[in-house]
N, C-alpha and C. Protein backbone atom coordinates (compact mmCIF):
# COMPACT_ATOMS: atom_id res chain seq x y z
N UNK A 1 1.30 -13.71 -48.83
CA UNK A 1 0.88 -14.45 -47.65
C UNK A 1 1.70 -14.02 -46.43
N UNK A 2 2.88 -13.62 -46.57
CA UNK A 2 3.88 -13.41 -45.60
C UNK A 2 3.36 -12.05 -45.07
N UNK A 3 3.15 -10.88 -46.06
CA UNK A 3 2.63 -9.82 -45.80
C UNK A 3 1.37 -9.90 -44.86
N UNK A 4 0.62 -10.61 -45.17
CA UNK A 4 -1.01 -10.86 -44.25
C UNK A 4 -0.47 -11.41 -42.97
N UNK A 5 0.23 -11.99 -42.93
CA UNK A 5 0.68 -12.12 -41.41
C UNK A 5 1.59 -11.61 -40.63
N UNK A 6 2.56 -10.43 -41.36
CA UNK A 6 2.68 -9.08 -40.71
C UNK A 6 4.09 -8.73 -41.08
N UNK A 7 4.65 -9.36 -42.26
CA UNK A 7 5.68 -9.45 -42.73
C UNK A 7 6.02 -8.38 -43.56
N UNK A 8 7.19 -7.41 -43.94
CA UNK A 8 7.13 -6.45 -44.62
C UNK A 8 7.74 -7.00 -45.81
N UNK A 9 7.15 -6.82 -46.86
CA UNK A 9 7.65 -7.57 -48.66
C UNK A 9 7.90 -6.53 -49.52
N UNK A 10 9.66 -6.46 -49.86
CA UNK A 10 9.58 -5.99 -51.02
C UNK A 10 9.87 -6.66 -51.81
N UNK A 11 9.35 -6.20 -53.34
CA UNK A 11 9.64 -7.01 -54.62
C UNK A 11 10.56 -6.66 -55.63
N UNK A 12 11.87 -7.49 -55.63
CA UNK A 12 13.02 -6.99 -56.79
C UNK A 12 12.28 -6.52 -58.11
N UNK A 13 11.01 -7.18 -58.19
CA UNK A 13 10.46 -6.81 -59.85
C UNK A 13 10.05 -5.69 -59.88
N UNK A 14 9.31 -5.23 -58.79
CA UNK A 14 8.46 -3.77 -58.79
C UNK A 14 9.20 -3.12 -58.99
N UNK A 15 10.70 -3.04 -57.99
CA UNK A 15 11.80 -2.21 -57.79
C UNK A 15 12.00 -1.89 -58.82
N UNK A 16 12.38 -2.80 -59.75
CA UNK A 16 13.55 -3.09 -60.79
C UNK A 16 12.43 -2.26 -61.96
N UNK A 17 11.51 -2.39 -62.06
CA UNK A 17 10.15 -2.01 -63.08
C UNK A 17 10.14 0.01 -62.58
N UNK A 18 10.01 -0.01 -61.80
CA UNK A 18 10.06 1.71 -61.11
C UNK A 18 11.37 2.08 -61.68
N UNK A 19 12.54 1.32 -61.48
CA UNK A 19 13.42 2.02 -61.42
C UNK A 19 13.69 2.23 -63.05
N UNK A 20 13.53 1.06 -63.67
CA UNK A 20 13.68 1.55 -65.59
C UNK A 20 12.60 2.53 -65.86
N UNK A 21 12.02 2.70 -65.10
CA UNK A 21 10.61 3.77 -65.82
C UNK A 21 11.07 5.39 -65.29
N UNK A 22 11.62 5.44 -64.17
CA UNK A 22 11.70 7.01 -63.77
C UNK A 22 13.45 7.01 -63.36
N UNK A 23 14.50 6.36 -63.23
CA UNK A 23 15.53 6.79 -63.08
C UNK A 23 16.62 6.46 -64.60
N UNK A 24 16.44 8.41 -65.16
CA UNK A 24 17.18 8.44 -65.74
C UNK A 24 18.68 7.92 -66.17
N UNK A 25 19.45 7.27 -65.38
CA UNK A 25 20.82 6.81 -65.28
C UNK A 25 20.25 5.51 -66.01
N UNK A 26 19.63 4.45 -65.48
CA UNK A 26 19.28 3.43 -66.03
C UNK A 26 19.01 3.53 -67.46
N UNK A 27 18.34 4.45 -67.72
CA UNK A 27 17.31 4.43 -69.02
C UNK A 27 18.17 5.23 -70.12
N UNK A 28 19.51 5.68 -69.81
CA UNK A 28 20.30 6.03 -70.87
C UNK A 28 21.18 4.87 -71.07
N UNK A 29 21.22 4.30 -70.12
CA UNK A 29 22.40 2.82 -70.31
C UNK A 29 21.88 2.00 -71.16
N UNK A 30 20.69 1.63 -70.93
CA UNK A 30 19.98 1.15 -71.69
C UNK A 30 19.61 1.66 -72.92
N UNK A 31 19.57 2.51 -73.44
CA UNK A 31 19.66 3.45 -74.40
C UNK A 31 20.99 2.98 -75.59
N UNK A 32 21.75 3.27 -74.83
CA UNK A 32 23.26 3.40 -75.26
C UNK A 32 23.37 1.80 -75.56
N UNK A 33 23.41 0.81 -74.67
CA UNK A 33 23.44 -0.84 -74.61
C UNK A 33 22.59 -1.40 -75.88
N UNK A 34 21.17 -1.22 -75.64
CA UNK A 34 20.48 -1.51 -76.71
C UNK A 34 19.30 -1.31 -77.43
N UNK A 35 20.08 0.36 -77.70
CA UNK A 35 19.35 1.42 -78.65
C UNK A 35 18.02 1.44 -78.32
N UNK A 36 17.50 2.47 -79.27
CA UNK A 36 15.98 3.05 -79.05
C UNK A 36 14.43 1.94 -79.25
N UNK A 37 15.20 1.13 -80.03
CA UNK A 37 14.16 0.36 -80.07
C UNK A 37 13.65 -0.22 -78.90
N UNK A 38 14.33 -0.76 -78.25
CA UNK A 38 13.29 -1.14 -76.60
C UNK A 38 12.73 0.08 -76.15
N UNK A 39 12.33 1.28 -75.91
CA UNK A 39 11.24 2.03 -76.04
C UNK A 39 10.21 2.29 -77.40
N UNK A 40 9.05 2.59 -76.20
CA UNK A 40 8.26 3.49 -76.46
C UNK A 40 8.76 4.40 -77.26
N UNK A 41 7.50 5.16 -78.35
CA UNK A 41 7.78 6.45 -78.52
C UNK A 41 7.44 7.68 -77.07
N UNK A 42 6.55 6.81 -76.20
CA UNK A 42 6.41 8.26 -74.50
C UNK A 42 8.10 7.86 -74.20
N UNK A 43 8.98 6.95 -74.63
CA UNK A 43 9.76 7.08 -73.62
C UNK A 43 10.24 5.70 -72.47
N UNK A 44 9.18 4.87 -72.62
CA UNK A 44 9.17 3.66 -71.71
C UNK A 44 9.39 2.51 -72.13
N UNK A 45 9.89 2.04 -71.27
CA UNK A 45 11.36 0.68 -72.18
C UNK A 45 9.58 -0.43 -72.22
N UNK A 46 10.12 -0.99 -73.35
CA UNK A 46 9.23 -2.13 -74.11
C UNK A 46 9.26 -3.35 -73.74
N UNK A 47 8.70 -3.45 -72.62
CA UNK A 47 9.32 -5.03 -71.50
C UNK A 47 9.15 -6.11 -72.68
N UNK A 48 8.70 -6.28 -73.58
CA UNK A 48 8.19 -7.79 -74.19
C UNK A 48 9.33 -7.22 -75.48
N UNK A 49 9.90 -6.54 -76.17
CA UNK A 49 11.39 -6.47 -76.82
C UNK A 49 11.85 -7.20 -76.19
N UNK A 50 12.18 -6.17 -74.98
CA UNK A 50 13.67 -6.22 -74.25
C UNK A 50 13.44 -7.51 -74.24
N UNK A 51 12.28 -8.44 -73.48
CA UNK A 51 12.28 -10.05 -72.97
C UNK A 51 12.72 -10.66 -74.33
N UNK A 52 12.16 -10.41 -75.46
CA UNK A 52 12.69 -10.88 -76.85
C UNK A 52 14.08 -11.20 -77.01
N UNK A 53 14.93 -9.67 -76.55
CA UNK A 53 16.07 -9.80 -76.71
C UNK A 53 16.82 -10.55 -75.42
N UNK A 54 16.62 -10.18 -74.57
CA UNK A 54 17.82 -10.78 -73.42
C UNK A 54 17.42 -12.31 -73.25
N UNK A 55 16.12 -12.66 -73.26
CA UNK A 55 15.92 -14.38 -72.83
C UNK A 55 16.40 -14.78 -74.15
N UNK A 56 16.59 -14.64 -75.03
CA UNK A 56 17.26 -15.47 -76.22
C UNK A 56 19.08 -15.02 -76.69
N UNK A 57 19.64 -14.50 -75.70
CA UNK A 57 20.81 -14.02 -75.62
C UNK A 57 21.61 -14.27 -74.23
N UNK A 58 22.30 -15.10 -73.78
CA UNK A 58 22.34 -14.60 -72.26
C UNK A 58 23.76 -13.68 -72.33
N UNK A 59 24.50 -13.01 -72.85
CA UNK A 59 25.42 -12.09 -72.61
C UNK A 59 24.55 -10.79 -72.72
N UNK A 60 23.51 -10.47 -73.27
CA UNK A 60 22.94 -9.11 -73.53
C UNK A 60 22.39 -9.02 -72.68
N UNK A 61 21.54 -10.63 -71.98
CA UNK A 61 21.21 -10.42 -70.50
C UNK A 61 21.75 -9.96 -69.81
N UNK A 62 23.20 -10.60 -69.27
CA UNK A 62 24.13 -10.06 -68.14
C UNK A 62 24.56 -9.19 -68.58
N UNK A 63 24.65 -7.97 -69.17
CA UNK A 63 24.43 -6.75 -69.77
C UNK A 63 23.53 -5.87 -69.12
N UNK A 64 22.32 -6.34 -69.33
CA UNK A 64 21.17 -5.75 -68.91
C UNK A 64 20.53 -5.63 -67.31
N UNK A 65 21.51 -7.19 -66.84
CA UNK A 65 21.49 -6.85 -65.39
C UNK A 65 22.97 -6.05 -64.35
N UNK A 66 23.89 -5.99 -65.51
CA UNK A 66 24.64 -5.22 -65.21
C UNK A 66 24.07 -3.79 -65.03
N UNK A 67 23.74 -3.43 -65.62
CA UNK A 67 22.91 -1.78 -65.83
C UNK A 67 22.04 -1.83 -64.43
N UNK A 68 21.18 -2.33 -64.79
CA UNK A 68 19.78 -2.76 -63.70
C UNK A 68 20.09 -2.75 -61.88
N UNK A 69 20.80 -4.18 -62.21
CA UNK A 69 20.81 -4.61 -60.65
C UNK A 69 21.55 -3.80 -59.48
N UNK A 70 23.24 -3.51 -60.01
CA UNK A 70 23.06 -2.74 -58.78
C UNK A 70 22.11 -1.45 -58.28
N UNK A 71 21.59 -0.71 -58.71
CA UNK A 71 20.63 0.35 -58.63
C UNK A 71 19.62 -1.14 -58.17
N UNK A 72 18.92 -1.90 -57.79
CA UNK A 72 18.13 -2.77 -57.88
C UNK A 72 18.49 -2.90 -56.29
N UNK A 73 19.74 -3.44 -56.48
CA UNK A 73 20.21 -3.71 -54.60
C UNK A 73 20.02 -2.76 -53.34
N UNK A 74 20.41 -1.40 -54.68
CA UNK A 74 21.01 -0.29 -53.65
C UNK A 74 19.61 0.30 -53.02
N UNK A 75 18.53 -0.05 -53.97
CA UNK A 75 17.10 0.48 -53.42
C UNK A 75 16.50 0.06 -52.55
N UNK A 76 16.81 -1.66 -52.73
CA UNK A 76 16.41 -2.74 -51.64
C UNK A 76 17.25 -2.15 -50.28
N UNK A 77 17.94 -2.59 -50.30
CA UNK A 77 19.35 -2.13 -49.10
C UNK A 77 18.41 -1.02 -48.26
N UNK A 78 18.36 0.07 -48.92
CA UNK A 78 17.97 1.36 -48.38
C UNK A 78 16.41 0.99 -47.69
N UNK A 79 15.36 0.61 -48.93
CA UNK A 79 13.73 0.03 -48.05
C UNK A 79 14.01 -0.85 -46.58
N UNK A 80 14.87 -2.24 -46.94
CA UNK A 80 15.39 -2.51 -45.81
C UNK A 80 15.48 -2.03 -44.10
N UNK A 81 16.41 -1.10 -44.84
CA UNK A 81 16.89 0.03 -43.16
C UNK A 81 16.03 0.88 -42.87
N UNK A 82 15.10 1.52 -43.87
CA UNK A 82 13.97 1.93 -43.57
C UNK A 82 12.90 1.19 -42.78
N UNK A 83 12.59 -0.10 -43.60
CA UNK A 83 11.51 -0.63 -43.21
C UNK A 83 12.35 -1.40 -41.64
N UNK A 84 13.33 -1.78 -40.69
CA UNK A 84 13.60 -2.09 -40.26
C UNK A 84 13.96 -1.02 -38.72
N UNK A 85 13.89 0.05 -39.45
CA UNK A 85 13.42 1.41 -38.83
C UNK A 85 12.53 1.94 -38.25
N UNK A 86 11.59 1.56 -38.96
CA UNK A 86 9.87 2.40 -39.04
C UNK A 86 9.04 1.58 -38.96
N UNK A 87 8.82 0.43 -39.15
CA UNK A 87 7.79 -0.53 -39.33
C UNK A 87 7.93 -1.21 -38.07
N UNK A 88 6.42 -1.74 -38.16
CA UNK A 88 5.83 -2.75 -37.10
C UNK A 88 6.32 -4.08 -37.16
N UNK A 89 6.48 -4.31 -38.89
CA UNK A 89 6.46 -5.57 -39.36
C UNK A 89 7.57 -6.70 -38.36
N UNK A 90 7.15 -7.56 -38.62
CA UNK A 90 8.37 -8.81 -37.68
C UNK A 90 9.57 -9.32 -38.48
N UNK A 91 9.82 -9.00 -39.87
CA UNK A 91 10.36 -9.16 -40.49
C UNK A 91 10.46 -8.86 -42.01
N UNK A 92 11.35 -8.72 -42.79
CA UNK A 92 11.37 -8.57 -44.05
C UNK A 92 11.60 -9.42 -44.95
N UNK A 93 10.68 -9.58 -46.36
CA UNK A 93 10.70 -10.57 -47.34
C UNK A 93 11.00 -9.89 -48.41
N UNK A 94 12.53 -10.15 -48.50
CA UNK A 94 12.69 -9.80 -50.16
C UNK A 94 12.37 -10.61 -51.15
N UNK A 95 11.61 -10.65 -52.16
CA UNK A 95 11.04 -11.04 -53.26
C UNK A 95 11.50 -11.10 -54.40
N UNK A 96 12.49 -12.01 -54.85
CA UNK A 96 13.09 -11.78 -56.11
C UNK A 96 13.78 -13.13 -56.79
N UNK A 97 13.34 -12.89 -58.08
CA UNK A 97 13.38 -14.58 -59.37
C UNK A 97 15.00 -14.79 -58.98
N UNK A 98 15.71 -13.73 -58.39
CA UNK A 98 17.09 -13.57 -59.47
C UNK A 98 18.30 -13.71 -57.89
N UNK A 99 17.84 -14.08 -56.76
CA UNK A 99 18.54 -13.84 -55.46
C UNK A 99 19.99 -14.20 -56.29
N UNK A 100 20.28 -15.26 -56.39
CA UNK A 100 21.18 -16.12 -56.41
C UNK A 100 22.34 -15.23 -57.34
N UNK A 101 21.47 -14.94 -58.71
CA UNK A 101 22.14 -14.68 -59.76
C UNK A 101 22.55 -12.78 -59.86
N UNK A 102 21.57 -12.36 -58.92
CA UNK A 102 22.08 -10.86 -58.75
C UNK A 102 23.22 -10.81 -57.36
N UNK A 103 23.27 -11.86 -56.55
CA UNK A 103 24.17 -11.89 -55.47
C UNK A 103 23.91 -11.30 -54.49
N UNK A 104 22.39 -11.08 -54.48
CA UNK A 104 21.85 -10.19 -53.40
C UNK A 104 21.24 -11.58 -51.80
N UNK A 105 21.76 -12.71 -52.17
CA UNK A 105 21.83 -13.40 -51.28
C UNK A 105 22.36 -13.97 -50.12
N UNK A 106 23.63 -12.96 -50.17
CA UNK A 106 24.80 -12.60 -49.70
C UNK A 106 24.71 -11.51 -48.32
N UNK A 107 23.46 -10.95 -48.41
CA UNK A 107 22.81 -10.07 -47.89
C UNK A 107 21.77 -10.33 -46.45
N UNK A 108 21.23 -11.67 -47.04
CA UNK A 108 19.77 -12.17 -46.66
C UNK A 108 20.42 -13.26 -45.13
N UNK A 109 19.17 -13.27 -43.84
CA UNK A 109 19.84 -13.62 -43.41
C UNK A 109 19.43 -15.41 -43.13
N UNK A 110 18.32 -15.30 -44.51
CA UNK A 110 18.13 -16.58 -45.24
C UNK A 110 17.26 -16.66 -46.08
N UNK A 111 17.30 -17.59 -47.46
CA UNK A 111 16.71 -17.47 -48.37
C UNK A 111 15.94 -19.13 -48.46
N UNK A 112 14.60 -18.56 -49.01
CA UNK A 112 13.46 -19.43 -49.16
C UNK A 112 13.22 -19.72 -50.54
N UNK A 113 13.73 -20.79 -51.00
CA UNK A 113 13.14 -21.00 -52.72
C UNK A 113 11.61 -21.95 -52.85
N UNK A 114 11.08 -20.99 -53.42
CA UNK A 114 9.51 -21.41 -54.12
C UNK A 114 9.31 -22.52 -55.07
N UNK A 115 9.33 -23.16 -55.40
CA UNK A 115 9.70 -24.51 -56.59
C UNK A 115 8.13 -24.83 -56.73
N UNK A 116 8.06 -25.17 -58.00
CA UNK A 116 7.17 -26.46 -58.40
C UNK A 116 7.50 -27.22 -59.28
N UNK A 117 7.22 -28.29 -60.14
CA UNK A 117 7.21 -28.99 -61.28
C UNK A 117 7.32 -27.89 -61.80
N UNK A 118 8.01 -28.41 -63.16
CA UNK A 118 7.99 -27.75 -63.80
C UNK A 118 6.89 -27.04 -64.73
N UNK A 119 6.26 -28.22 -65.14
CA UNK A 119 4.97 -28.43 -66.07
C UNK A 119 4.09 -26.94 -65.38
N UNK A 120 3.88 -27.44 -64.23
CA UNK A 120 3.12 -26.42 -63.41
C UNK A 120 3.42 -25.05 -63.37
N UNK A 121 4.97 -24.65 -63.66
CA UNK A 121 5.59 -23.21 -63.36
C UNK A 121 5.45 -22.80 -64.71
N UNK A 122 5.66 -23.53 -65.86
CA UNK A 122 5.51 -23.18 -67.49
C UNK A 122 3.92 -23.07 -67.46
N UNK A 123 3.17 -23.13 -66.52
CA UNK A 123 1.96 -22.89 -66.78
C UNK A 123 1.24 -21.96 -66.41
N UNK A 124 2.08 -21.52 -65.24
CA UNK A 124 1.71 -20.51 -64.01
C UNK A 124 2.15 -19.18 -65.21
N UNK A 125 3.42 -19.13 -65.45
CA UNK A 125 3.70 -18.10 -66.52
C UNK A 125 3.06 -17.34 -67.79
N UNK A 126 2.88 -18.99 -68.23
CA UNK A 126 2.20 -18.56 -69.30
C UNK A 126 0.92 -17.75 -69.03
N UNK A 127 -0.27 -18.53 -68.03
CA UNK A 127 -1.32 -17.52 -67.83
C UNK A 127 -1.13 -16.23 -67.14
N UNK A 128 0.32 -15.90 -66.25
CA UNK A 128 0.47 -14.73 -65.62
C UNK A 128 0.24 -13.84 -66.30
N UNK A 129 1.50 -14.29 -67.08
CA UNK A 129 2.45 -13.21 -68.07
C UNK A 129 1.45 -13.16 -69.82
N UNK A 130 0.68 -14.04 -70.05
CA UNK A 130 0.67 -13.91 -71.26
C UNK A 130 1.11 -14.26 -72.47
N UNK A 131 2.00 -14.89 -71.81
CA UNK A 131 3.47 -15.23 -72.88
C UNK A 131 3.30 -16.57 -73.50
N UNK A 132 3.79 -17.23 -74.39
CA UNK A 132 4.23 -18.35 -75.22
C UNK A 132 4.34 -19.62 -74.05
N UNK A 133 4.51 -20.57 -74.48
CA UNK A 133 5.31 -21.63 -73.92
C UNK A 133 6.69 -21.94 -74.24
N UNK A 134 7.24 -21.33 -75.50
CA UNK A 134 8.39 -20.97 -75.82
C UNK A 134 9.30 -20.03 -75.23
N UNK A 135 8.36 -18.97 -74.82
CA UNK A 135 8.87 -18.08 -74.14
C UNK A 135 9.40 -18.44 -72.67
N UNK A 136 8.48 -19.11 -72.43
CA UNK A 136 8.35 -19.33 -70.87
C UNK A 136 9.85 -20.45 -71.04
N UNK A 137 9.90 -21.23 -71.70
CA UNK A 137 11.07 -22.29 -71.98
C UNK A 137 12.63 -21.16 -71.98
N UNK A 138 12.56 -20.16 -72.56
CA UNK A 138 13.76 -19.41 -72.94
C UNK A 138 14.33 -19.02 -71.64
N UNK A 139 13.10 -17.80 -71.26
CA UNK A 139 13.05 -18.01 -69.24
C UNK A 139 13.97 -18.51 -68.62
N UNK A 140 13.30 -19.56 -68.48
CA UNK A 140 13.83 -20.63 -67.88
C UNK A 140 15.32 -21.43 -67.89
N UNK A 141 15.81 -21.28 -69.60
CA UNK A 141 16.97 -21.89 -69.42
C UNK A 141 17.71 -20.52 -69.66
N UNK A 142 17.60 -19.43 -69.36
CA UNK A 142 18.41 -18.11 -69.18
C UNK A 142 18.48 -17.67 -67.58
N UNK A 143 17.95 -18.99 -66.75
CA UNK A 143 18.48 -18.75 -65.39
C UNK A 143 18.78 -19.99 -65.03
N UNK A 144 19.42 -19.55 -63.80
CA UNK A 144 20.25 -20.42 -62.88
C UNK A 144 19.07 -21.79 -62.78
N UNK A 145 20.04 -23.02 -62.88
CA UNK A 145 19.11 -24.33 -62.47
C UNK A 145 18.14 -24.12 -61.05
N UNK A 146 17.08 -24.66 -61.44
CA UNK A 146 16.40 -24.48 -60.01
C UNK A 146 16.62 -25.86 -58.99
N UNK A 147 17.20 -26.92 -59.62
CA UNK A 147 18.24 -27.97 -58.86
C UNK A 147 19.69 -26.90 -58.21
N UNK A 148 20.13 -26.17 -58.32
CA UNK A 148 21.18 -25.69 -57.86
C UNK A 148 20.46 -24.26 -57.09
N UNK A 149 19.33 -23.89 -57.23
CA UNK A 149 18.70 -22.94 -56.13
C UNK A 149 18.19 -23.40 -55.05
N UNK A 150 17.72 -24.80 -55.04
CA UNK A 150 17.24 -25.80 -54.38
C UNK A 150 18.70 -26.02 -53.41
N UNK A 151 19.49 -26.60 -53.84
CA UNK A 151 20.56 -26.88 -53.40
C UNK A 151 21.43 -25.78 -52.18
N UNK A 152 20.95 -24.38 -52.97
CA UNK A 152 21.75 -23.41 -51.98
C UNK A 152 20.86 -22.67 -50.69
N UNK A 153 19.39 -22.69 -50.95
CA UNK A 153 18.35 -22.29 -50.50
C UNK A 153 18.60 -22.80 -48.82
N UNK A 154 18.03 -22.04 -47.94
CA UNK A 154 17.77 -22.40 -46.46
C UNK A 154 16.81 -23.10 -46.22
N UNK A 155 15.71 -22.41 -47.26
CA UNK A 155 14.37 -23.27 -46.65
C UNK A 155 13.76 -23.55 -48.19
N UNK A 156 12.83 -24.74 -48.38
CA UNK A 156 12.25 -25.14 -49.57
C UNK A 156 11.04 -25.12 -49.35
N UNK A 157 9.95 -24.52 -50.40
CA UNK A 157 8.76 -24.29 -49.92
C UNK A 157 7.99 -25.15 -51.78
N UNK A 158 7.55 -26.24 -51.38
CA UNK A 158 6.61 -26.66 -52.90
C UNK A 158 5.89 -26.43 -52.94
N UNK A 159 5.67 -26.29 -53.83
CA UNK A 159 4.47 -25.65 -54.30
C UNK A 159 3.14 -25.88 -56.01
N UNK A 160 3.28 -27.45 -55.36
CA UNK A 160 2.57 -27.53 -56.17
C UNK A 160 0.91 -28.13 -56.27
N UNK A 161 0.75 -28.43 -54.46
CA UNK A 161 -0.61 -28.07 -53.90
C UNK A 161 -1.41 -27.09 -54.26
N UNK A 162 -2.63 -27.45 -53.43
CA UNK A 162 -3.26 -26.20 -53.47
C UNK A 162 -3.30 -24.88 -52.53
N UNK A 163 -4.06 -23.76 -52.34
CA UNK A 163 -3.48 -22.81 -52.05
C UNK A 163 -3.74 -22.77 -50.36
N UNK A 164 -4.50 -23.58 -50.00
CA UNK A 164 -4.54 -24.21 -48.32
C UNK A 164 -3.11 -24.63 -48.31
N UNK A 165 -2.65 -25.33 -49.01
CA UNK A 165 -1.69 -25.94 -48.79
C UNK A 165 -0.17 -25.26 -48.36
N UNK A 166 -0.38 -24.57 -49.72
CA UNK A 166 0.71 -23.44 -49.78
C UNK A 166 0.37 -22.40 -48.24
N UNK A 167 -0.54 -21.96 -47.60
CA UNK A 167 -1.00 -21.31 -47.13
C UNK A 167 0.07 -21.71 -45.53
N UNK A 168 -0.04 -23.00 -45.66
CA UNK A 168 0.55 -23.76 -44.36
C UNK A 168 1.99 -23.77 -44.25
N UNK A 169 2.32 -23.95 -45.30
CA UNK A 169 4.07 -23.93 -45.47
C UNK A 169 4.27 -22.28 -45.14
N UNK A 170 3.61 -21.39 -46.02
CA UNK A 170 4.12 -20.41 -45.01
C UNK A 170 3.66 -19.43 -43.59
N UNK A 171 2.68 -20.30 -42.74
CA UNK A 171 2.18 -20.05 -41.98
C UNK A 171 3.28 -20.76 -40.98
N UNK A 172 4.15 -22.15 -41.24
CA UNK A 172 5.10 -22.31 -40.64
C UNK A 172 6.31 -21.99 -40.42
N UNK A 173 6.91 -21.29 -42.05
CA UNK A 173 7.69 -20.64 -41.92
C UNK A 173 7.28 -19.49 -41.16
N UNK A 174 6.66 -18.87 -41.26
CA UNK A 174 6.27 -17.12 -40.45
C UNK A 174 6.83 -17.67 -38.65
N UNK A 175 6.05 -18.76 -38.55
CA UNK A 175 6.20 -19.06 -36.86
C UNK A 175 7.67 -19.68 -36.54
N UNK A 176 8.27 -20.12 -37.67
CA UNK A 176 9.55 -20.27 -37.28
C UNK A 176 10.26 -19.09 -37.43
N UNK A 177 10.35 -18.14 -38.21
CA UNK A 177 11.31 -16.80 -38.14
C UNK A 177 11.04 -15.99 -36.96
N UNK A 178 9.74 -16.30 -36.12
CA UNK A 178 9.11 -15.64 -34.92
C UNK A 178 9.97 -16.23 -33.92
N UNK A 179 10.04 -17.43 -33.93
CA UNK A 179 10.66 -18.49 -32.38
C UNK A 179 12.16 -18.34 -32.56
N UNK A 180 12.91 -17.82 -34.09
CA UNK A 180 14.33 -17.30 -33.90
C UNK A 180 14.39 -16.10 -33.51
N UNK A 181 13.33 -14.74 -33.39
CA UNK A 181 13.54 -14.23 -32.15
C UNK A 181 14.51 -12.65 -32.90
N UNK A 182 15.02 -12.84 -33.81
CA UNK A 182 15.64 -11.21 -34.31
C UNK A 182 15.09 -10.87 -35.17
N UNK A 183 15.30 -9.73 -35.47
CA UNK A 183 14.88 -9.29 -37.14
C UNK A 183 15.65 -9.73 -37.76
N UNK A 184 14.96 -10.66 -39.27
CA UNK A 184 14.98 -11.71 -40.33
C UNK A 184 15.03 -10.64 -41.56
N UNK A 185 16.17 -10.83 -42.37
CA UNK A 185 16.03 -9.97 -43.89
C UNK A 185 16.19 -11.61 -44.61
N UNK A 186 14.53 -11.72 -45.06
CA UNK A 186 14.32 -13.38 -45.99
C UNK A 186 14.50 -12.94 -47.73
């Protein structure tokens, strides 16, 4: 939505998904961390393992975002100065589950947390992703409270209307990052 109204969005997941698929450095760490079995026989890490293993572990997690994230930041960082360079856009939306917990919030020159019920977000998942309701539960308590993202967040956006609804919250945010007047890294 931010994008349709002229916002430039990147997404930690895409990033983070590109970068285990074609940068070799990652994909031997991972290798080495936790062996061949999270690939493919082409070669390509086995997102629903790996989710097996790290959401039911959280040290193999922070493991795995050890490997990951900085290469994760350093890509963002760089699109950033690019896109802050070259683009039309009025501002930039970084996109990512993990602000808080990768420390890439530290960065931002404010962060917007997305919330709903819960009921509603274990539901949103499940039909996204495919996944369990178990799964979606593991998720969930392998990250940071969303009472304590709530808590650190600049701006709170619910979301558990409908999509008019949602549509408005960030049609207001957009016009408020406009009337502060600099370039915004959200």
């Amino acid at each position: 939505m931010f994008k349709k109204l002229g916002a430039a969005v990147l997404s930690a997941d895409e990033i983070a998904r590109n970068l285990t698929e074609k940068n070799p450095t990652i994909k031997k760490e991972i290798w080495k961390e936790f062996g061949p079995q999270v690939f493919s026989r082409e070669g390509s890490l086995d997102r629903k393992r790996m989710a097996d293993i790290v959401f039911s572990n959280r040290e193999r997690k922070e493991k795995l975002n050890a490997i990951i994230h900085p290469f994760v930041l350093k890509k963002i960082e760089e699109e950033i100065s690019r896109l802050e360079e070259s683009s039309n856009a009025t501002f930039v939306i970084h996109e990512a589950a993990l602000i808080y917990e990768a420390g890439a919030d530290k960065d931002l020159d404010y962060v917007i947390v997305v919330d709903a019920a819960q009921e509603t977000r274990i539901r949103r998942v499940m039909e996204r992703d495919g996944v369990s309701r178990a799964d979606v539960l593991r998720r969930i308590r392998s990250q940071m409270p969303v009472e304590e993202k709530r808590e650190m967040a600049d701006f709170i956006i619910d979301n558990d209307g409908d999509i008019v609804s949602l549509e408005n919250k960030v049609k207001f945010l957009y016009g408020l990052f406009l009337k502060i007047g600099h370039p915004a890294t959200v």
